[in-house]
PDB file of N, CA and C in Angstrom:
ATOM      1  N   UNK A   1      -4.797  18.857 -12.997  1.00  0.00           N
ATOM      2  CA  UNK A   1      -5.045  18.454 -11.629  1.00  0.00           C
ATOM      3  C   UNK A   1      -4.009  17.415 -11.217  1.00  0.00           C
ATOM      4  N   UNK A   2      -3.590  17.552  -9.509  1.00  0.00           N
ATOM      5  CA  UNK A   2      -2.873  16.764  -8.879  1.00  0.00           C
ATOM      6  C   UNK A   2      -3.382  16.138  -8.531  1.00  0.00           C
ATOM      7  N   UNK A   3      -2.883  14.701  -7.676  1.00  0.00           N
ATOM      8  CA  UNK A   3      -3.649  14.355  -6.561  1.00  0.00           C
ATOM      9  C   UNK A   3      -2.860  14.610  -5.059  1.00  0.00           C
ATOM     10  N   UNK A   4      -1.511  14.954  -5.456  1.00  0.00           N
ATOM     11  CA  UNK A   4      -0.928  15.220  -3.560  1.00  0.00           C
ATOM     12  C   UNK A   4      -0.209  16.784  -4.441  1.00  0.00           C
ATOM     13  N   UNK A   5      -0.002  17.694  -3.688  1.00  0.00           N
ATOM     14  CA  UNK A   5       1.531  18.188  -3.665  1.00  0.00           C
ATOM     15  C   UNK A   5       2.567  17.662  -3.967  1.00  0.00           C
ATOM     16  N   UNK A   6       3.336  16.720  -4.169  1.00  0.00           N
ATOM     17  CA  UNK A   6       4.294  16.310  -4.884  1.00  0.00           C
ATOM     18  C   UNK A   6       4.230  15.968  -6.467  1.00  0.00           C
ATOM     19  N   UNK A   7       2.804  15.521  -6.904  1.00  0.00           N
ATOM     20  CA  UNK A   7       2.439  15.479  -8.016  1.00  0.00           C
ATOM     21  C   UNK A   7       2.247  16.572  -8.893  1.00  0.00           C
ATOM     22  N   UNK A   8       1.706  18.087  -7.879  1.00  0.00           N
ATOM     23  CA  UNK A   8       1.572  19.208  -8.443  1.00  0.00           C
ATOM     24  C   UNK A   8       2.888  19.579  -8.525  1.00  0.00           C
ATOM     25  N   UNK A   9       3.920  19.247  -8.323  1.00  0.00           N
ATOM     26  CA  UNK A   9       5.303  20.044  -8.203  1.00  0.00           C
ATOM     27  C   UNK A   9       5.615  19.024  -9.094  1.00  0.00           C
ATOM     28  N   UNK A  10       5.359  17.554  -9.640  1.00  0.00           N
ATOM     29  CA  UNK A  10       6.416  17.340 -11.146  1.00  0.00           C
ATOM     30  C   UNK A  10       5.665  17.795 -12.186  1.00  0.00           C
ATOM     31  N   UNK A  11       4.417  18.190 -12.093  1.00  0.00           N
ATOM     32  CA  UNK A  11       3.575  18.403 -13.415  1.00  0.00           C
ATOM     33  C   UNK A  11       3.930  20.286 -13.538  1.00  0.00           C
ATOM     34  N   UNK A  12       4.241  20.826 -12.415  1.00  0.00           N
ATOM     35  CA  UNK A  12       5.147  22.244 -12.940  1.00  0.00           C
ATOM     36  C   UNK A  12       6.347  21.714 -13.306  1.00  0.00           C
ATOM     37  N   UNK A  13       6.965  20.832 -13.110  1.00  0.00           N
ATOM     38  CA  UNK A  13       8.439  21.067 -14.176  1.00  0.00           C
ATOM     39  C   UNK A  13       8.182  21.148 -15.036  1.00  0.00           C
ATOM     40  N   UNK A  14       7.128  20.229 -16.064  1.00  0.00           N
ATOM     41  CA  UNK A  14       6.780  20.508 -17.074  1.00  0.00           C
ATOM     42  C   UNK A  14       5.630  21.582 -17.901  1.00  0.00           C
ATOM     43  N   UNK A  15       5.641  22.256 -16.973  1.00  0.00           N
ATOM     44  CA  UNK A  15       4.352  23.038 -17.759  1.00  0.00           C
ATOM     45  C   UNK A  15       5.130  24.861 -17.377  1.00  0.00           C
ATOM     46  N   UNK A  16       4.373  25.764 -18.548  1.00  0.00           N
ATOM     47  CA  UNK A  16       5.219  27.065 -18.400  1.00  0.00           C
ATOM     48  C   UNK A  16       5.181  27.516 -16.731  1.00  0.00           C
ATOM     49  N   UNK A  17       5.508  28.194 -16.681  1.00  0.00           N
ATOM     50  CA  UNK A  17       5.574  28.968 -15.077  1.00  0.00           C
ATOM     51  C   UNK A  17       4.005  29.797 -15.661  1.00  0.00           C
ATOM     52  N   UNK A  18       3.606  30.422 -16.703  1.00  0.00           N
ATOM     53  CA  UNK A  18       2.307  30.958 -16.492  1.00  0.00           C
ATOM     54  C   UNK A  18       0.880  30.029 -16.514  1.00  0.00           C
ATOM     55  N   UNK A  19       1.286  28.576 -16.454  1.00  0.00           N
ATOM     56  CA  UNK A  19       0.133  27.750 -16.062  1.00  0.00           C
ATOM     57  C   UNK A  19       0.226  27.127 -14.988  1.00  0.00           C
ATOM     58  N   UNK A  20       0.679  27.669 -13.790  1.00  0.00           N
ATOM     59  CA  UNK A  20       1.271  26.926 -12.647  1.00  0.00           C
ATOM     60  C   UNK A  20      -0.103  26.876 -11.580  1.00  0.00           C
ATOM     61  N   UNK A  21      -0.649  28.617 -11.985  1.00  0.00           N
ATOM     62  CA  UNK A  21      -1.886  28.904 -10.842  1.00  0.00           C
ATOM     63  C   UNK A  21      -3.120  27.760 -11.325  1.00  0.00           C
ATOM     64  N   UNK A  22      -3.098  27.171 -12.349  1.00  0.00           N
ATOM     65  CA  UNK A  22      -4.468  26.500 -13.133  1.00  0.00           C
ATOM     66  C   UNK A  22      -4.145  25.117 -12.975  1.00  0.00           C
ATOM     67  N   UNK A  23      -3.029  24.665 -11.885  1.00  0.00           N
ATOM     68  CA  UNK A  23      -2.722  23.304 -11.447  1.00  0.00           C
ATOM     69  C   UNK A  23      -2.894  23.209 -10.401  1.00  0.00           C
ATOM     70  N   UNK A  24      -4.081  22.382 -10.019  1.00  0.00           N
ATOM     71  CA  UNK A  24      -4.395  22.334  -8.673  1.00  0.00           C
ATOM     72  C   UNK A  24      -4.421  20.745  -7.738  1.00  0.00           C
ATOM     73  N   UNK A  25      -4.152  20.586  -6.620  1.00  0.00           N
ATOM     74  CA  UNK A  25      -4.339  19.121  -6.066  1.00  0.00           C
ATOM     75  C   UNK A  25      -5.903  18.760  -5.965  1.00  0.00           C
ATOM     76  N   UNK A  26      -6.368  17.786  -6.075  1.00  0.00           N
ATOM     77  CA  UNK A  26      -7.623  17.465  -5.959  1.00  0.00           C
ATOM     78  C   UNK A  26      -7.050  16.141  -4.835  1.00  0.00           C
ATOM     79  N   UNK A  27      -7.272  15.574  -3.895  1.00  0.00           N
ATOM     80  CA  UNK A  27      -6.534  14.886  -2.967  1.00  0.00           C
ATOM     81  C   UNK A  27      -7.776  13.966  -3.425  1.00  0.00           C
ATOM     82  N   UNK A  28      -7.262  12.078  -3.235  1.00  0.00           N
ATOM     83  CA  UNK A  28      -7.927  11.166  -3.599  1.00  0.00           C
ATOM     84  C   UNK A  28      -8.529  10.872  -2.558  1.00  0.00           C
ATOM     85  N   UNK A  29     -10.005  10.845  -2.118  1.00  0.00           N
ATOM     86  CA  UNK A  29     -10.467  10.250  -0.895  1.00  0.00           C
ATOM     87  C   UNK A  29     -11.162   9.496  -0.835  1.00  0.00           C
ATOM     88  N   UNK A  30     -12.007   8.462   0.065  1.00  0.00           N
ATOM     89  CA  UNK A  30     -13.522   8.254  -0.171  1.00  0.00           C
ATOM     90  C   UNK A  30     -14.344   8.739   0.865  1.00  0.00           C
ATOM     91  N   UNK A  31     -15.582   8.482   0.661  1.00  0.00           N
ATOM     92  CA  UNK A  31     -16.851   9.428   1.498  1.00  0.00           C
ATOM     93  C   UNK A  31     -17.018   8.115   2.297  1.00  0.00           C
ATOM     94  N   UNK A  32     -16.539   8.280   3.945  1.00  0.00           N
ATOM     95  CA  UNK A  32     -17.624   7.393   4.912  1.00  0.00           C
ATOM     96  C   UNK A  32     -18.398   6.833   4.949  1.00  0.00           C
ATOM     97  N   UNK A  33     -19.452   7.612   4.904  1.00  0.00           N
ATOM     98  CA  UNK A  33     -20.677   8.095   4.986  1.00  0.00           C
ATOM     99  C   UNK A  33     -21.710   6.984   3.809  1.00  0.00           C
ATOM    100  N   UNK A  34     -20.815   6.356   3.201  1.00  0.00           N
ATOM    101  CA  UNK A  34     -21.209   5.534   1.881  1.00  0.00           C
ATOM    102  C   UNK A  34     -21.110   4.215   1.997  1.00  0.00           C
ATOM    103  N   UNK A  35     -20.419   3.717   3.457  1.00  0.00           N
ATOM    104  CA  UNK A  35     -20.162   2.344   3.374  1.00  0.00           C
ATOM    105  C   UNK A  35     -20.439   2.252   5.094  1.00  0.00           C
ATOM    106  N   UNK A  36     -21.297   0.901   5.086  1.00  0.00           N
ATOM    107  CA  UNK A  36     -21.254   0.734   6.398  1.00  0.00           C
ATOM    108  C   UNK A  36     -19.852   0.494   7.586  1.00  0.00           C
ATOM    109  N   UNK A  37     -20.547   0.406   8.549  1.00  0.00           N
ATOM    110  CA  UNK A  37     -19.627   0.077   9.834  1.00  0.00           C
ATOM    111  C   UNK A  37     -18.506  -0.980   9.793  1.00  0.00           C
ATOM    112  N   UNK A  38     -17.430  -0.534   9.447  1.00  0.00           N
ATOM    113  CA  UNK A  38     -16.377  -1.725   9.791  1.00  0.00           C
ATOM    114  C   UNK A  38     -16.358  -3.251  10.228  1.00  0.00           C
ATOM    115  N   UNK A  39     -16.398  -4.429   9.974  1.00  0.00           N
ATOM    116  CA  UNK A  39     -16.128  -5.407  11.204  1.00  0.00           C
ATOM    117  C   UNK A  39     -15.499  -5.022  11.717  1.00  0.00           C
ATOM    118  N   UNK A  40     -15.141  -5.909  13.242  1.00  0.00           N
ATOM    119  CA  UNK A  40     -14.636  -5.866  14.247  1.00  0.00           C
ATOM    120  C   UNK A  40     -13.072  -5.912  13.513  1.00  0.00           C
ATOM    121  N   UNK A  41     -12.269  -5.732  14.465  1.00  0.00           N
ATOM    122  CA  UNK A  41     -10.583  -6.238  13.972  1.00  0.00           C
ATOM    123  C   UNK A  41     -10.552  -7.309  14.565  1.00  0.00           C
ATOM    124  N   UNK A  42      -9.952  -8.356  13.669  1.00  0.00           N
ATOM    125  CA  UNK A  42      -9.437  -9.682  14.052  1.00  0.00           C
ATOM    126  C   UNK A  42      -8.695  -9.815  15.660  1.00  0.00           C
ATOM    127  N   UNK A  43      -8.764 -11.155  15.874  1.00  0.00           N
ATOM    128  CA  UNK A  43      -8.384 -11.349  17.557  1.00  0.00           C
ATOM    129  C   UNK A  43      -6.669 -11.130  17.091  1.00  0.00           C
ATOM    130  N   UNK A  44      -6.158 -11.131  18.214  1.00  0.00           N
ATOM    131  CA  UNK A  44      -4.424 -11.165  18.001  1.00  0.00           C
ATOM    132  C   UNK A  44      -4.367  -9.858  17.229  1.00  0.00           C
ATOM    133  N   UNK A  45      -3.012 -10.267  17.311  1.00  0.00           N
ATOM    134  CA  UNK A  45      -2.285  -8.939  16.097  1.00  0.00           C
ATOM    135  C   UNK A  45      -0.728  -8.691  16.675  1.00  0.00           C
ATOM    136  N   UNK A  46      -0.292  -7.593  16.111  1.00  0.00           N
ATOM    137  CA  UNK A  46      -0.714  -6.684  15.603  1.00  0.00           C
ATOM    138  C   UNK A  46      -1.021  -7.329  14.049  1.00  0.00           C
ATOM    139  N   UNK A  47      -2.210  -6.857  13.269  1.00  0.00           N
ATOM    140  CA  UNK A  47      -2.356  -6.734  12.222  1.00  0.00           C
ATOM    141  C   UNK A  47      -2.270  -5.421  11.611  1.00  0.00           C
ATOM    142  N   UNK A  48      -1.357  -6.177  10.117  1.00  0.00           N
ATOM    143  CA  UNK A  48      -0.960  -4.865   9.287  1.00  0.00           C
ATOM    144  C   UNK A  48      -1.726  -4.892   8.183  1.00  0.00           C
ATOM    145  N   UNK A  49      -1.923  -3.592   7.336  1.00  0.00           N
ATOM    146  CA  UNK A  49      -2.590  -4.066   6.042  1.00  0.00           C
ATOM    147  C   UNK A  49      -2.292  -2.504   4.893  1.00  0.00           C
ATOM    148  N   UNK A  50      -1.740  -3.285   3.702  1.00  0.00           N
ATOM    149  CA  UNK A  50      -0.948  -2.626   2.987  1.00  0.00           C
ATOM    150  C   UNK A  50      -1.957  -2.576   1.347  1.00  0.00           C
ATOM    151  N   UNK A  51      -2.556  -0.997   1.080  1.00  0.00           N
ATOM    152  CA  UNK A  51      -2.735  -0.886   0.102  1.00  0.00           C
ATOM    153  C   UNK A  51      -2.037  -0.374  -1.479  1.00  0.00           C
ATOM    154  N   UNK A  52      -2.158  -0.865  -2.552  1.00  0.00           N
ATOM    155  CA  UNK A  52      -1.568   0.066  -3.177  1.00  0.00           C
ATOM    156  C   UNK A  52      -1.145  -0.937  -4.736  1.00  0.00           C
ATOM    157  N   UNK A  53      -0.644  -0.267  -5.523  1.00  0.00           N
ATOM    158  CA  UNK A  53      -0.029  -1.171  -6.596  1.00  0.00           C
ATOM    159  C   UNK A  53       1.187  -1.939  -6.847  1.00  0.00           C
ATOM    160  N   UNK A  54       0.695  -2.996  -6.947  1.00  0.00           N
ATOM    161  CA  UNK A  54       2.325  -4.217  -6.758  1.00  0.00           C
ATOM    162  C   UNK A  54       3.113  -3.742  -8.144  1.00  0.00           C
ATOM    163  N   UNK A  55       3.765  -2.767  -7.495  1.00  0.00           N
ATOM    164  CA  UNK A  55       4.993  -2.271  -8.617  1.00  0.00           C
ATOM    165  C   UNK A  55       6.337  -1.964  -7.815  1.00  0.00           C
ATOM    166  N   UNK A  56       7.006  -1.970  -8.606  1.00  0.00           N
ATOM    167  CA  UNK A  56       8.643  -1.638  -7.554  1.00  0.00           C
ATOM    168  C   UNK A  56       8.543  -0.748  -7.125  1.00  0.00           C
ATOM    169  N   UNK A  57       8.292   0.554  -7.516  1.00  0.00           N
ATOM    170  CA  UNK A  57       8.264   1.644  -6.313  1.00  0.00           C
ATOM    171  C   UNK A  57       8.018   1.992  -4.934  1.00  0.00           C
ATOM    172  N   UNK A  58       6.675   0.652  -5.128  1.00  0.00           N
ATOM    173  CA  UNK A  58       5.908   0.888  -3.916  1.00  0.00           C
ATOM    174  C   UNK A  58       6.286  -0.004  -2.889  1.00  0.00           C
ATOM    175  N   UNK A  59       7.780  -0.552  -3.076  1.00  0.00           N
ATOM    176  CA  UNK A  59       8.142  -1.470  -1.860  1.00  0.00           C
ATOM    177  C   UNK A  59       7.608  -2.555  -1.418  1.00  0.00           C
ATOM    178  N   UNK A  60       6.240  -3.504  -1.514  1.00  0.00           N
ATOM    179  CA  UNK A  60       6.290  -4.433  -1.518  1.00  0.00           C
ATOM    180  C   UNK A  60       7.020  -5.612  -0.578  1.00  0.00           C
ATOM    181  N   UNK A  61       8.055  -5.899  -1.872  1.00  0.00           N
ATOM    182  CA  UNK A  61       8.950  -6.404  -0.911  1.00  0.00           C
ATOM    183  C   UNK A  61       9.781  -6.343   0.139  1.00  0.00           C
ATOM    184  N   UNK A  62       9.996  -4.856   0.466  1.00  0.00           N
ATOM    185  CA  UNK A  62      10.642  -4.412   1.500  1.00  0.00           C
ATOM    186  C   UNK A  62      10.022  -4.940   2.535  1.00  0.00           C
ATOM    187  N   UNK A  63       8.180  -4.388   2.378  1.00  0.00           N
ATOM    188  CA  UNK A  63       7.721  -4.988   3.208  1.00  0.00           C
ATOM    189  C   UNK A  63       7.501  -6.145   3.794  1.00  0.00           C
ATOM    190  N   UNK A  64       7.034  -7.165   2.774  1.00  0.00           N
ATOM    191  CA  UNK A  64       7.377  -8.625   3.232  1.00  0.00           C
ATOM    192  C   UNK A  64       8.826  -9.097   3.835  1.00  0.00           C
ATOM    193  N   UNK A  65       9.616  -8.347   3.830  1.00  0.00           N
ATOM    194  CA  UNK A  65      11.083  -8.866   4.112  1.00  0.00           C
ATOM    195  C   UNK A  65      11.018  -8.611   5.777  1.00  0.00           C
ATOM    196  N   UNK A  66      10.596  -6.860   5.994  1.00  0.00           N
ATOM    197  CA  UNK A  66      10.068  -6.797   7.146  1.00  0.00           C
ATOM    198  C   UNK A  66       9.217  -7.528   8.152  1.00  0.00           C
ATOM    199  N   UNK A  67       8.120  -8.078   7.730  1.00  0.00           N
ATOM    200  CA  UNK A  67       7.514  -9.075   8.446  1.00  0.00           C
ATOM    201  C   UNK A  67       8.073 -10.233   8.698  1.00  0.00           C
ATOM    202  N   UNK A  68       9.237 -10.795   7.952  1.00  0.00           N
ATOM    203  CA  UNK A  68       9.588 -12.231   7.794  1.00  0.00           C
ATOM    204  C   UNK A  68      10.919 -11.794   9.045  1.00  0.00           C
ATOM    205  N   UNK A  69      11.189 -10.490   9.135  1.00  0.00           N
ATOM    206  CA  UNK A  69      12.469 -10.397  10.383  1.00  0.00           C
ATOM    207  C   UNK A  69      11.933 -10.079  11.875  1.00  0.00           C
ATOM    208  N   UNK A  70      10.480  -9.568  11.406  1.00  0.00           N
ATOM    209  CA  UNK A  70      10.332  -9.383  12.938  1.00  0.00           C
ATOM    210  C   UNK A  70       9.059 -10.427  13.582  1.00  0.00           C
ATOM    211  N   UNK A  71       8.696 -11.255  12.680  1.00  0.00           N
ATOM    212  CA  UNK A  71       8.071 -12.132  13.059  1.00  0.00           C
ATOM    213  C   UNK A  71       8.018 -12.922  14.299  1.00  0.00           C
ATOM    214  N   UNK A  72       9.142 -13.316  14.191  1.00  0.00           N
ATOM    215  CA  UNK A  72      10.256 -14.006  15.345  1.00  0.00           C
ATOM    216  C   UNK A  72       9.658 -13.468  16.922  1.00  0.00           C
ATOM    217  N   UNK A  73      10.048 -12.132  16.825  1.00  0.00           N
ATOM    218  CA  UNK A  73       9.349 -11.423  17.717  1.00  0.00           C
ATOM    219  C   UNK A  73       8.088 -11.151  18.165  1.00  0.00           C
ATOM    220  N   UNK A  74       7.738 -11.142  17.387  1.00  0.00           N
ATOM    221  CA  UNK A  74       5.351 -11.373  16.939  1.00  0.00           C
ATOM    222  C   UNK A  74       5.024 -11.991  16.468  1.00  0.00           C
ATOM    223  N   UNK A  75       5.036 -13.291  16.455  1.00  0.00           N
ATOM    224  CA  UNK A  75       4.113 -14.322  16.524  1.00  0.00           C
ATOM    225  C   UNK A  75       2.998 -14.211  15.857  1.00  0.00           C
ATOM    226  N   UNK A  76       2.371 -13.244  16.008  1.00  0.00           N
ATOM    227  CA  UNK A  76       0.716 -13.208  16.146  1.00  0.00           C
ATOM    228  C   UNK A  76       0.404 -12.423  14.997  1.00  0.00           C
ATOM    229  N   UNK A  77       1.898 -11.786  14.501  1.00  0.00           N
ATOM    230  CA  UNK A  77       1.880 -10.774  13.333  1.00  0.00           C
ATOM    231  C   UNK A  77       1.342 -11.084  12.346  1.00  0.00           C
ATOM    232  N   UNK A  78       0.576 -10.097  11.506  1.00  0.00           N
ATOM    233  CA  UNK A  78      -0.728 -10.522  10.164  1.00  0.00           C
ATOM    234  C   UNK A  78      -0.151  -9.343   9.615  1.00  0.00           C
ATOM    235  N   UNK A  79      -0.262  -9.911   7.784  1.00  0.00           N
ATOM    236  CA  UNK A  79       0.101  -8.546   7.054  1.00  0.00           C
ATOM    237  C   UNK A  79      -1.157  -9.008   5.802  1.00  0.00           C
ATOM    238  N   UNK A  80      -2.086  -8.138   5.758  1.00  0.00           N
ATOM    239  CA  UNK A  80      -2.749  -7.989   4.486  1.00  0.00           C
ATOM    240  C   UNK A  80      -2.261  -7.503   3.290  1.00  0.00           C
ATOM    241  N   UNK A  81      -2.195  -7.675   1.879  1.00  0.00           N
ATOM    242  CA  UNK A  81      -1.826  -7.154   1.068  1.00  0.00           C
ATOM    243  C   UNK A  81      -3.108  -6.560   0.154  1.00  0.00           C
ATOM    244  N   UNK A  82      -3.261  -5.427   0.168  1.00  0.00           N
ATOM    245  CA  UNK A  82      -4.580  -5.280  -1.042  1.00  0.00           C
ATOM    246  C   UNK A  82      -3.948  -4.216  -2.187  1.00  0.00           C
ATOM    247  N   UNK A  83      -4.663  -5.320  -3.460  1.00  0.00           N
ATOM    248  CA  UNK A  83      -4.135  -5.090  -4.611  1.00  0.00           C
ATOM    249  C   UNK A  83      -3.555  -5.823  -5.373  1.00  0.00           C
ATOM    250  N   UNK A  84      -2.749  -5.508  -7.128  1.00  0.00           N
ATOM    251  CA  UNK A  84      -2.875  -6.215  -7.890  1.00  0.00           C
ATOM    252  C   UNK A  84      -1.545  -5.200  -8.696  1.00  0.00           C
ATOM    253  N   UNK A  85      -1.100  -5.949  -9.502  1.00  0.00           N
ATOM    254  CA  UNK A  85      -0.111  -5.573 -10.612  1.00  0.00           C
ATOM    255  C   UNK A  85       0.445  -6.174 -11.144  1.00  0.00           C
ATOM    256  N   UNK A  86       1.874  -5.741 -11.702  1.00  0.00           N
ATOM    257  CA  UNK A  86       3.087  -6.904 -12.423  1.00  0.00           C
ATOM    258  C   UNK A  86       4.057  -7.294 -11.546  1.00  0.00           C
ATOM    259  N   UNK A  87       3.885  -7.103 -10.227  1.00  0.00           N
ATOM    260  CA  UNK A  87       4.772  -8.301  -9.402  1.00  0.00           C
ATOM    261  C   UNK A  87       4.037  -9.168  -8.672  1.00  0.00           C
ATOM    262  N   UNK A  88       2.953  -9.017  -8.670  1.00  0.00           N
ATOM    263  CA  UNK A  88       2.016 -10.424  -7.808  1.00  0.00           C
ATOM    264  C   UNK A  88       2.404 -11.408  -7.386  1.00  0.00           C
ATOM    265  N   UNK A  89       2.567 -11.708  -8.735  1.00  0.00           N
ATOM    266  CA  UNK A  89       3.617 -13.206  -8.826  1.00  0.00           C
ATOM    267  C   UNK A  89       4.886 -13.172  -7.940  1.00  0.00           C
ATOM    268  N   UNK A  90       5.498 -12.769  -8.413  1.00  0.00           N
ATOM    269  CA  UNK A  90       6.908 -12.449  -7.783  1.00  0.00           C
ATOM    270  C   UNK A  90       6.483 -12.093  -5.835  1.00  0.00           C
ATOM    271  N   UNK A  91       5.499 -11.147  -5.801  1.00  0.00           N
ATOM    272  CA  UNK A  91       5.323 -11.205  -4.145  1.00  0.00           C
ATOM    273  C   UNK A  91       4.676 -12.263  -3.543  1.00  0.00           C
ATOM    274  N   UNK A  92       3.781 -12.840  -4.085  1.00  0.00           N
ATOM    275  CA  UNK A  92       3.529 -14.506  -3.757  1.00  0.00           C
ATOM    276  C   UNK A  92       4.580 -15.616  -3.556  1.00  0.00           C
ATOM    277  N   UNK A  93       5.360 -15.455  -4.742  1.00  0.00           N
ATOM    278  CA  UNK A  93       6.772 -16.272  -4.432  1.00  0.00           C
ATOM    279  C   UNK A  93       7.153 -15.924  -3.604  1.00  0.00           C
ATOM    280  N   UNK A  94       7.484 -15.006  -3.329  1.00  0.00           N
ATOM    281  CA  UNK A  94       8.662 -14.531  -1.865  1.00  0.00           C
ATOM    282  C   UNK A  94       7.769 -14.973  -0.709  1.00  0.00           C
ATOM    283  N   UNK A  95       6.524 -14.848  -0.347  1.00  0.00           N
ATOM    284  CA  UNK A  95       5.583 -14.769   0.449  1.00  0.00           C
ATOM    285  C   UNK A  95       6.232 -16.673   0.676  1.00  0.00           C
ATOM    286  N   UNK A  96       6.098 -17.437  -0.318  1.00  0.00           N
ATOM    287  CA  UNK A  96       6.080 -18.566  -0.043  1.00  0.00           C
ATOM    288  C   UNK A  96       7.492 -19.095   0.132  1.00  0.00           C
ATOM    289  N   UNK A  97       8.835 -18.454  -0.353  1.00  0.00           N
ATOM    290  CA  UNK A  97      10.120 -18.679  -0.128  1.00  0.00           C
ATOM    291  C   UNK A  97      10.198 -18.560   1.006  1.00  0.00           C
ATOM    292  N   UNK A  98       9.853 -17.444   1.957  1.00  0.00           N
ATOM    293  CA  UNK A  98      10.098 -17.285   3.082  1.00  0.00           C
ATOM    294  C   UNK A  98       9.077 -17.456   4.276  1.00  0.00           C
ATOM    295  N   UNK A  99       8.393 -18.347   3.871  1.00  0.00           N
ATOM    296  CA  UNK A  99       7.555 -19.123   4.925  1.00  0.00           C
ATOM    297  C   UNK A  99       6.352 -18.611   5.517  1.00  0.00           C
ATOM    298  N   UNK A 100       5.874 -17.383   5.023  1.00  0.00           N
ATOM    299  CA  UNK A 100       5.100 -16.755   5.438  1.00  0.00           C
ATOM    300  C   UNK A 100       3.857 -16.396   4.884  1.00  0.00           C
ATOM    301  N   UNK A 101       2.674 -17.646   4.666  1.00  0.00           N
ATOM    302  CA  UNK A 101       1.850 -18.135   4.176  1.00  0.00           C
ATOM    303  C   UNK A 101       1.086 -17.935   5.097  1.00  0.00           C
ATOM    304  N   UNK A 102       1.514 -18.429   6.468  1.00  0.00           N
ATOM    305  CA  UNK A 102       0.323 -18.266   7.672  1.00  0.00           C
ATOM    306  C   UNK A 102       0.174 -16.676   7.635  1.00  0.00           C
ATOM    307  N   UNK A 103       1.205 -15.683   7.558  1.00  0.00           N
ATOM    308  CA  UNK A 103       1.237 -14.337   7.835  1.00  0.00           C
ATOM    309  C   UNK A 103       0.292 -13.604   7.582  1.00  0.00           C
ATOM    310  N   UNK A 104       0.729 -14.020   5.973  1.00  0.00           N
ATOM    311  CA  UNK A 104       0.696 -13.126   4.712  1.00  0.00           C
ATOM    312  C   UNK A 104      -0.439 -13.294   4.033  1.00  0.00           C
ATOM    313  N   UNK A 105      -1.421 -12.365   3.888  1.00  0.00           N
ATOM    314  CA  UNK A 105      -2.806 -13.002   2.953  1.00  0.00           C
ATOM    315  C   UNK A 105      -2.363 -11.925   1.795  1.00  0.00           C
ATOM    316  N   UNK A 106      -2.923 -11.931   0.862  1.00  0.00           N
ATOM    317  CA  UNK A 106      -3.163 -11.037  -0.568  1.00  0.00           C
ATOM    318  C   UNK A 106      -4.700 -11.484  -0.654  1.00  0.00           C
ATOM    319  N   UNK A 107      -5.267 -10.110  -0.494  1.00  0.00           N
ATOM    320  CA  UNK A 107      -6.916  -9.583  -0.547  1.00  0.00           C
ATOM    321  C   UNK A 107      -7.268  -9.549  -1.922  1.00  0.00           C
TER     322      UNK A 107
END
């Protein structure tokens, strides 16, 4: 099992061409229906909010670099971070090198 189409296409590089039909995506979701009603969204904004694992792939810092250039311009700009890994540290530092403590929360 996959979880996107792109995942099912590296797990056929490795597997024969006659086990290709018995690889299937199972897509990661959650059920609604299981958690109540949202709060409201915070006053101001735009607010952003970024899930996922603090690893290099997943850009991270690109993103914080982004907020710290267009800030200037939005004021009011909020970036959530949710999640955890082996750059935490390292995105906290930057978070605090570049001044953006009021911005920037990590959930």
């Amino acid at each position: 099992m996959a979880v996107s189409s792109f995942g099912r296409s590296q797990l056929c590089r490795w597997a024969n061409l006659s086990d290709w039909p018995r690889i299937h995506v199972v897509p990661c979701g959650i059920e609604p229906w299981r958690f109540p009603e949202p709060a409201p969204l915070p006053e101001g904004g735009p607010h952003l909010v970024a899930v996922g694992r603090f690893a290099e792939q997943k850009g991270f810092p690109v993103l914080i670099d982004a907020v710290a250039q267009a800030l200037p311009a939005l004021p009011d700009l909020r970036l959530t971070l949710v999640g955890d890994g082996a750059l935490r540290r390292a995105l906290e530092a930057q978070v605090h090198r570049l001044g953006l403590t009021n911005a920037v929360t990590f959930a």
